[in-house]
N, C-alpha and C. Protein backbone atom coordinates (compact mmCIF):
# COMPACT_ATOMS: atom_id res chain seq x y z
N UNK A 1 47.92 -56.61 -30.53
CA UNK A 1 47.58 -56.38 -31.93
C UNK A 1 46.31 -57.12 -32.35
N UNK A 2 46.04 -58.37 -31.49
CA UNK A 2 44.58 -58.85 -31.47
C UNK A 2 43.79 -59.43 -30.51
N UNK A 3 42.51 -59.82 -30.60
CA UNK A 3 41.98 -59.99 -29.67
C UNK A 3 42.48 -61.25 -28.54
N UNK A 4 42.71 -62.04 -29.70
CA UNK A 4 43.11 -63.83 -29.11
C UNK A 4 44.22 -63.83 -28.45
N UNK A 5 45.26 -62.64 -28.85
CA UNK A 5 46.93 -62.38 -27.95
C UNK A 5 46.77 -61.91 -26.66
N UNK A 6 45.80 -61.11 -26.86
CA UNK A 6 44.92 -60.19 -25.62
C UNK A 6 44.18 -60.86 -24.40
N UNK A 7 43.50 -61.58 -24.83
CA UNK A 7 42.65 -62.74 -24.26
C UNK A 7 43.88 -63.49 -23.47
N UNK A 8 44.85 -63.95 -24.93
CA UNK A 8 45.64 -64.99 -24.09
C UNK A 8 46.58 -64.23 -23.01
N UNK A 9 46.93 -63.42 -23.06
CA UNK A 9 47.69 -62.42 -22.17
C UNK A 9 47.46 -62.13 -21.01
N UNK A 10 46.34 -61.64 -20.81
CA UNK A 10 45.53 -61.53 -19.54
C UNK A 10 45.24 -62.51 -18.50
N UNK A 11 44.55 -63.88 -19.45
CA UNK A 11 44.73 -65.28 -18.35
C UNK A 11 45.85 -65.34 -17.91
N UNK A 12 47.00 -65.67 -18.95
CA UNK A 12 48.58 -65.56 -18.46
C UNK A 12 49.04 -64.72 -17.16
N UNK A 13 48.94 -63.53 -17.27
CA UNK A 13 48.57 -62.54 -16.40
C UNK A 13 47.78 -62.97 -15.07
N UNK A 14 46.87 -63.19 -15.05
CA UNK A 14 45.96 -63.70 -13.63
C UNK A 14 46.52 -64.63 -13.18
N UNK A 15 46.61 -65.88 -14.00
CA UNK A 15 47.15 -66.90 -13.18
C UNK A 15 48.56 -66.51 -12.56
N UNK A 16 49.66 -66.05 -13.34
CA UNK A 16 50.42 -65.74 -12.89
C UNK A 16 51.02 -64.93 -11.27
N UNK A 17 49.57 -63.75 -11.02
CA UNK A 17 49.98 -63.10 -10.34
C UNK A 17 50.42 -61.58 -10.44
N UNK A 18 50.25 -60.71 -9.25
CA UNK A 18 50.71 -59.33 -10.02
C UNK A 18 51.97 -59.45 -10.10
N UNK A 19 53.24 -59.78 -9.32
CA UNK A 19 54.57 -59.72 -9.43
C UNK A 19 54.90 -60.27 -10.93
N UNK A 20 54.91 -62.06 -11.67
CA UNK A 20 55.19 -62.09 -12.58
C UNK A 20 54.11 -61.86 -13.52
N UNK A 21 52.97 -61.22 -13.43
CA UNK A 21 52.11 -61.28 -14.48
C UNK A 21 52.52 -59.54 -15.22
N UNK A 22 52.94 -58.54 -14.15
CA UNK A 22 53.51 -57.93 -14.41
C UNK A 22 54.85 -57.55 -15.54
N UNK A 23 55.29 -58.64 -14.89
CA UNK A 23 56.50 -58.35 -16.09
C UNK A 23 56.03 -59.34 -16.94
N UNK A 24 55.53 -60.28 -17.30
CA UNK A 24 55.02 -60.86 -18.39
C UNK A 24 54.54 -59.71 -19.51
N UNK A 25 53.75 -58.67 -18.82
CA UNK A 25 53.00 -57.66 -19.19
C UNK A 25 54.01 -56.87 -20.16
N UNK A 26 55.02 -56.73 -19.44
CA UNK A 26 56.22 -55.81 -19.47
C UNK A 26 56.54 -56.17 -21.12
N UNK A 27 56.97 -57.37 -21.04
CA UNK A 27 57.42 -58.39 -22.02
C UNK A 27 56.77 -57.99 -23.59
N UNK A 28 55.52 -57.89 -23.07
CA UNK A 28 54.72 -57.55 -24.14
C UNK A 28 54.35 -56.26 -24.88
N UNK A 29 54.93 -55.26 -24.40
CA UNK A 29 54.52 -53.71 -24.17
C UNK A 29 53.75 -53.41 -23.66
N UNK A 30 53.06 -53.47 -22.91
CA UNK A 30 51.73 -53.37 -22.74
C UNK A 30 51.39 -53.51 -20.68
N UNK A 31 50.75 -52.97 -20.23
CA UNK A 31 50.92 -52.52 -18.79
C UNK A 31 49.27 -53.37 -18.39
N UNK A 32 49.89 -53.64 -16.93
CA UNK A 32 48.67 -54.70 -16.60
C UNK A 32 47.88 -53.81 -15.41
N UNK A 33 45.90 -53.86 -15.41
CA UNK A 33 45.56 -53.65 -13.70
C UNK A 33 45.50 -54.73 -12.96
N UNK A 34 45.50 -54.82 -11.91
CA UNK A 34 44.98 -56.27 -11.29
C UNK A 34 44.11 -55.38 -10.15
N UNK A 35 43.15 -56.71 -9.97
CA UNK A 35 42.45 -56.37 -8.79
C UNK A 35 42.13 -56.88 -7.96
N UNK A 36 42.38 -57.29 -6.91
CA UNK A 36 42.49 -58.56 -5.71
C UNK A 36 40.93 -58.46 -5.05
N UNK A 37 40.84 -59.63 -4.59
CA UNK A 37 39.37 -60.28 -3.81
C UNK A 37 39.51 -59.34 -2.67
N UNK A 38 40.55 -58.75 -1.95
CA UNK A 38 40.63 -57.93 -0.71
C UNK A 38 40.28 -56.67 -1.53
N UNK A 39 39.72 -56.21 -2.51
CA UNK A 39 39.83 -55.14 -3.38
C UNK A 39 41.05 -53.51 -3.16
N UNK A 40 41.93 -54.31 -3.40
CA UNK A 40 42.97 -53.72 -3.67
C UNK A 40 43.19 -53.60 -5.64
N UNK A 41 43.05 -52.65 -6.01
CA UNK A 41 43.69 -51.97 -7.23
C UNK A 41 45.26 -51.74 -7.69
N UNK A 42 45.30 -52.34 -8.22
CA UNK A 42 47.13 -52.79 -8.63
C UNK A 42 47.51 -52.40 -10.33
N UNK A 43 47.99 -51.04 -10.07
CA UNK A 43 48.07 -50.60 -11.25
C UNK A 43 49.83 -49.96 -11.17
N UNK A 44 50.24 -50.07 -12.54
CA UNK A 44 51.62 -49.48 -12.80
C UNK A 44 51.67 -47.89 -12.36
N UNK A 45 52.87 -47.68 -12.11
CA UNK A 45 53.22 -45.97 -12.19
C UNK A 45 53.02 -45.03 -13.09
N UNK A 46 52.98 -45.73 -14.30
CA UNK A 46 52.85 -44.64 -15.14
C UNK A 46 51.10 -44.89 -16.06
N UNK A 47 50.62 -45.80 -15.30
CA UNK A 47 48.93 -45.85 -15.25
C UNK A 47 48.21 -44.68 -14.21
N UNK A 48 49.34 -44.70 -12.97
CA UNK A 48 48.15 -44.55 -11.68
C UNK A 48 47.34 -42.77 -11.91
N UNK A 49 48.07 -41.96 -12.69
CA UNK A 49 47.27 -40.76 -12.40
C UNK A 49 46.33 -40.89 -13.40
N UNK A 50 46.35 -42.04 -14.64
CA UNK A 50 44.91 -41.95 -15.17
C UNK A 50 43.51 -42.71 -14.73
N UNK A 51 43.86 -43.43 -13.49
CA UNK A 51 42.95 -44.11 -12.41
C UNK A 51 42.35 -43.11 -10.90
N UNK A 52 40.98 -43.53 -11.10
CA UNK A 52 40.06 -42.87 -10.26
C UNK A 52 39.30 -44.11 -9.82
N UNK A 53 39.80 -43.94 -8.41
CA UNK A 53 39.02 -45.16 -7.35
C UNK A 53 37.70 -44.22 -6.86
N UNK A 54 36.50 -44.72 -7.51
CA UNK A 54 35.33 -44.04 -6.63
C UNK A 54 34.63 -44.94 -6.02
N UNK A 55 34.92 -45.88 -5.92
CA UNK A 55 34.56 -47.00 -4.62
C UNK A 55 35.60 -46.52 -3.42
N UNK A 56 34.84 -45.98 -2.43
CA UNK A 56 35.59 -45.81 -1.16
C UNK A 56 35.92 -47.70 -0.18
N UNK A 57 35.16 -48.81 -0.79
CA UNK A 57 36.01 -50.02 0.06
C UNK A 57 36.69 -49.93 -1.27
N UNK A 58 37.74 -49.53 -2.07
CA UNK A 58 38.49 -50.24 -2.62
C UNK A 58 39.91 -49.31 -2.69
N UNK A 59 41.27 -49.70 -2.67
CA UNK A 59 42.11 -48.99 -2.50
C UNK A 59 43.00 -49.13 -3.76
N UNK A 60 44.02 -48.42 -3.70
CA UNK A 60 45.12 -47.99 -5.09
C UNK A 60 46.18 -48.22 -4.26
N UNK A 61 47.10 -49.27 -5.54
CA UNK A 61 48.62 -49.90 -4.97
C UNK A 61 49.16 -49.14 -6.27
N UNK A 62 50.24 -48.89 -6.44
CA UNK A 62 51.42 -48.61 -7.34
C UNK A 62 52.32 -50.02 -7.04
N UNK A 63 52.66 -50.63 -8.38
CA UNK A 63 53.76 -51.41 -8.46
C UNK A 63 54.39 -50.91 -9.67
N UNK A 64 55.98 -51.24 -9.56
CA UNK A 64 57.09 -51.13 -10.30
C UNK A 64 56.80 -51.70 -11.60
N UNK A 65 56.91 -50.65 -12.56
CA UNK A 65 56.72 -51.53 -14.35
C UNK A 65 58.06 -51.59 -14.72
């Protein structure tokens, strides 16, 4: 609902990790991407068909929301 919840959400989120930053996410309404240094793309199920990987080094994970 604002920027500063948003902000704070997201760090929360990173540090956390995709497993609990995920459901942190969850917690909040609101659905998380992550994107790992191995460039792996880590997006929810009901994100992934509005995601288009056009970097061929980078790949698409589905995790459980």
């Amino acid at each position: 609902s604002n920027g500063a919840i948003s902000d704070a959400l997201s760090t929360a989120c990173f540090v956390l990790g995709i497993e609990e930053g995920a459901k942190l996410a969850k917690e909040y309404g609101c659905e998380a991407v992550f994107i790992t240094d191995s460039k792996t793309v880590y997006v929810p199920q009901t994100v992934a068909a509005k995601i288009e990987i056009t970097d061929n080094t980078y790949t698409l994970e589905i995790y459980e929301s």
